[in-house]
Protein backbone atom coordinates (compact mmCIF):
# COMPACT_ATOMS: atom_id res chain seq x y z
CA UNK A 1 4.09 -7.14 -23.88
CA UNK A 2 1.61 -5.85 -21.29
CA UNK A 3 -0.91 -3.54 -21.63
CA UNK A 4 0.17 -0.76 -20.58
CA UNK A 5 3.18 -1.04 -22.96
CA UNK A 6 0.96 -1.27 -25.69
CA UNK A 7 -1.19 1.36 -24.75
CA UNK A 8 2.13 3.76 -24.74
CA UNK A 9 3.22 2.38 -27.81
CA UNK A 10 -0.07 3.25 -29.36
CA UNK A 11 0.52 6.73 -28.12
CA UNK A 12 3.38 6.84 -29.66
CA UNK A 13 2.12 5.98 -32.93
CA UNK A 14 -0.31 8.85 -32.96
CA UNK A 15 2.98 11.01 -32.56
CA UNK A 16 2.25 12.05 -28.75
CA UNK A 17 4.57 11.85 -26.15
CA UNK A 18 2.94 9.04 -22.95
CA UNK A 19 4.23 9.75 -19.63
CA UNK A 20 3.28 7.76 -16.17
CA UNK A 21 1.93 9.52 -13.07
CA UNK A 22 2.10 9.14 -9.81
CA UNK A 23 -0.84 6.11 -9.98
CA UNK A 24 0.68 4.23 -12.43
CA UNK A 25 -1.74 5.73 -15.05
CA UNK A 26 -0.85 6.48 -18.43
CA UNK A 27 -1.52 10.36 -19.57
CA UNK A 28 -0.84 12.56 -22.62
CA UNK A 29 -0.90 15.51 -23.52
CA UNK A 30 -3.01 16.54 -26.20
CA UNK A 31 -4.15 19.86 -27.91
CA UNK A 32 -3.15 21.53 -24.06
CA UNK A 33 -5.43 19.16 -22.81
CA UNK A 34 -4.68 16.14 -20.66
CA UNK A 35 -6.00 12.61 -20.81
CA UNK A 36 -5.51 9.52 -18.60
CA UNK A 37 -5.82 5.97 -20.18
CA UNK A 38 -6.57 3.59 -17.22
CA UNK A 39 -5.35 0.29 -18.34
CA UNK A 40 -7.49 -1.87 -15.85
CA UNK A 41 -6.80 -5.93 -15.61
CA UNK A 42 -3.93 -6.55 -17.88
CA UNK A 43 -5.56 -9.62 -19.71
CA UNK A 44 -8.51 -7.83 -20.64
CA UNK A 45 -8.72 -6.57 -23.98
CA UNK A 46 -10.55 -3.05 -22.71
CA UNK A 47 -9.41 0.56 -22.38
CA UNK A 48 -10.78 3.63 -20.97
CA UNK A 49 -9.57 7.14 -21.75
CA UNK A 50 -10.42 9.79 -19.14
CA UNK A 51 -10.87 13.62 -19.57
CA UNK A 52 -11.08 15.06 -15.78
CA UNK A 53 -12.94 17.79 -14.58
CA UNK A 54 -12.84 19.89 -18.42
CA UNK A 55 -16.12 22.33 -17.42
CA UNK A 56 -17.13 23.82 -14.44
CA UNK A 57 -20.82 23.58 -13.10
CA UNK A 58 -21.98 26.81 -12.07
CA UNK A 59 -24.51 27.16 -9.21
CA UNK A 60 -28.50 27.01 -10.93
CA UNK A 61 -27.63 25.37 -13.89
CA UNK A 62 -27.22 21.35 -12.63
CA UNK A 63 -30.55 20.94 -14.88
CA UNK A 64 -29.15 22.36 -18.11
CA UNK A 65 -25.76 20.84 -17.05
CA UNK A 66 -27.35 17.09 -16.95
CA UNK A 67 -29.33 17.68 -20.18
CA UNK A 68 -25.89 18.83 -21.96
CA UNK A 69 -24.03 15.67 -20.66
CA UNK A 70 -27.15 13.42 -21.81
CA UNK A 71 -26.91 14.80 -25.51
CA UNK A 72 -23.69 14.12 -25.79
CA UNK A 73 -23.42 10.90 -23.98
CA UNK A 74 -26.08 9.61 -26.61
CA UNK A 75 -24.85 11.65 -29.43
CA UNK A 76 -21.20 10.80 -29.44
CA UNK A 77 -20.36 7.19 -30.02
CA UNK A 78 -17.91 5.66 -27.46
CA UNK A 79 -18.05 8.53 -25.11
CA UNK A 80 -19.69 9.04 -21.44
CA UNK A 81 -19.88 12.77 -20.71
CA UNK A 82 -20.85 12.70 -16.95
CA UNK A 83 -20.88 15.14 -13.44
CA UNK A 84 -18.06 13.80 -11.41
CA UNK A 85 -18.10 12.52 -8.09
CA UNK A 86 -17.28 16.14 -7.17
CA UNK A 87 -20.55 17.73 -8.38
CA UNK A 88 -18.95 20.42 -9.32
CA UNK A 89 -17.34 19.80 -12.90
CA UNK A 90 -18.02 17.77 -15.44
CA UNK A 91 -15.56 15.10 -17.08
CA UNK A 92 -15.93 12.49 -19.82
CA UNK A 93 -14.60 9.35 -20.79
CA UNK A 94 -14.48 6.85 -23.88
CA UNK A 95 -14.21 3.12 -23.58
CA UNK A 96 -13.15 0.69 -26.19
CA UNK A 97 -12.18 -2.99 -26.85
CA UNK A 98 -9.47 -3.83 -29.35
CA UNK A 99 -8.45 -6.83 -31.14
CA UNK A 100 -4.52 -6.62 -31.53
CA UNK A 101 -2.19 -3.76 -31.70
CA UNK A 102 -3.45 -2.55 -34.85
CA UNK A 103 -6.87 -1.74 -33.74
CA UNK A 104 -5.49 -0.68 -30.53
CA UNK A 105 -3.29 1.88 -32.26
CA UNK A 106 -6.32 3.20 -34.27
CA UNK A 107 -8.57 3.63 -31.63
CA UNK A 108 -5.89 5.24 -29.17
CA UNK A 109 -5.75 7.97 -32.03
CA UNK A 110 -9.78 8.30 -32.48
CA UNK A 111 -10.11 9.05 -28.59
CA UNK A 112 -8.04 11.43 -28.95
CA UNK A 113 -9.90 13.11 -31.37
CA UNK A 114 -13.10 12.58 -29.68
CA UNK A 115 -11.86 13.94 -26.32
CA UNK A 116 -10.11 16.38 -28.28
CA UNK A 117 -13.22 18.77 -29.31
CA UNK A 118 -15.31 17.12 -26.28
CA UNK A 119 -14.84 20.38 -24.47
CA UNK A 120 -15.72 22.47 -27.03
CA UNK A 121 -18.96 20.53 -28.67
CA UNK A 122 -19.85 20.64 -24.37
CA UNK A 123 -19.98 24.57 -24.48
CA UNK A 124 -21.94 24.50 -28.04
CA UNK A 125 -24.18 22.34 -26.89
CA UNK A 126 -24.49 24.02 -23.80
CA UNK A 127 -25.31 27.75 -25.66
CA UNK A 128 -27.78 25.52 -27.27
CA UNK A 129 -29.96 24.21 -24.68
CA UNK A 130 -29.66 27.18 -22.64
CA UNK A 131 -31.40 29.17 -25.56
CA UNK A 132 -34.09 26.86 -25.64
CA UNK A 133 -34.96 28.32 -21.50
């Protein structure tokens, strides 16, 4: 089975529905969010989930913007929370290895959880810091 089989499959076992886009990436729906899983070389054991473009950056507050993105990038175990190539939003992603299905199936359904409440833990952490001005 390739990757990208199992990577649906794992989906699937987490009770989500996968669907293909246009790229050939892998995305689901989840809590009326959307996530990509970029399946990369297909005998490496490696994923990466992808949350796109989930905050806005407002003009003035790039500083408070990087220092939010820094917390939770070191906070938040498996998870980059980054300004895009865009410099105008901010999206985050989690990266994992697995050993077999099993672990593959697991982890599918932790990154989902994690990028689930990313955006919201973003905005607390955001009220946060911007308190601290």
């Amino acid at each position: 089975m390739i990757k990208k089989e199992m990577i649906q499959e794992a989906i699937e076992a987490n009770g989500y529905k996968p669907q293909i886009d246009e790229d050939g990436d892998i995305f689901v729906r989840y809590q009326m969010k959307c996530f990509y899983f970029l399946t990369g070389d297909d005998e490496e054991p490696f994923v990466s989930a992808l949350f796109p473009q989930f905050a806005d950056i407002e003009e003035g507050e790039e500083a408070l913007t990087l220092a939010v993105c820094n917390k939770l990038s070191r906070e938040i175990k498996l998870t980059k929370v980054y300004i895009d190539r865009t410099l105008k939003s901010v999206s985050a992603n989690c990266e994992f290895f697995y050993t077999d299905e099993e672990s593959l199936k697991v982890n599918v359904g932790h990154i989902l959880r994690i990028l689930g409440m990313i955006r919201s833990t973003y905005y607390e952490v955001k009220a946060e810091l911007g308190n601290l001005e």
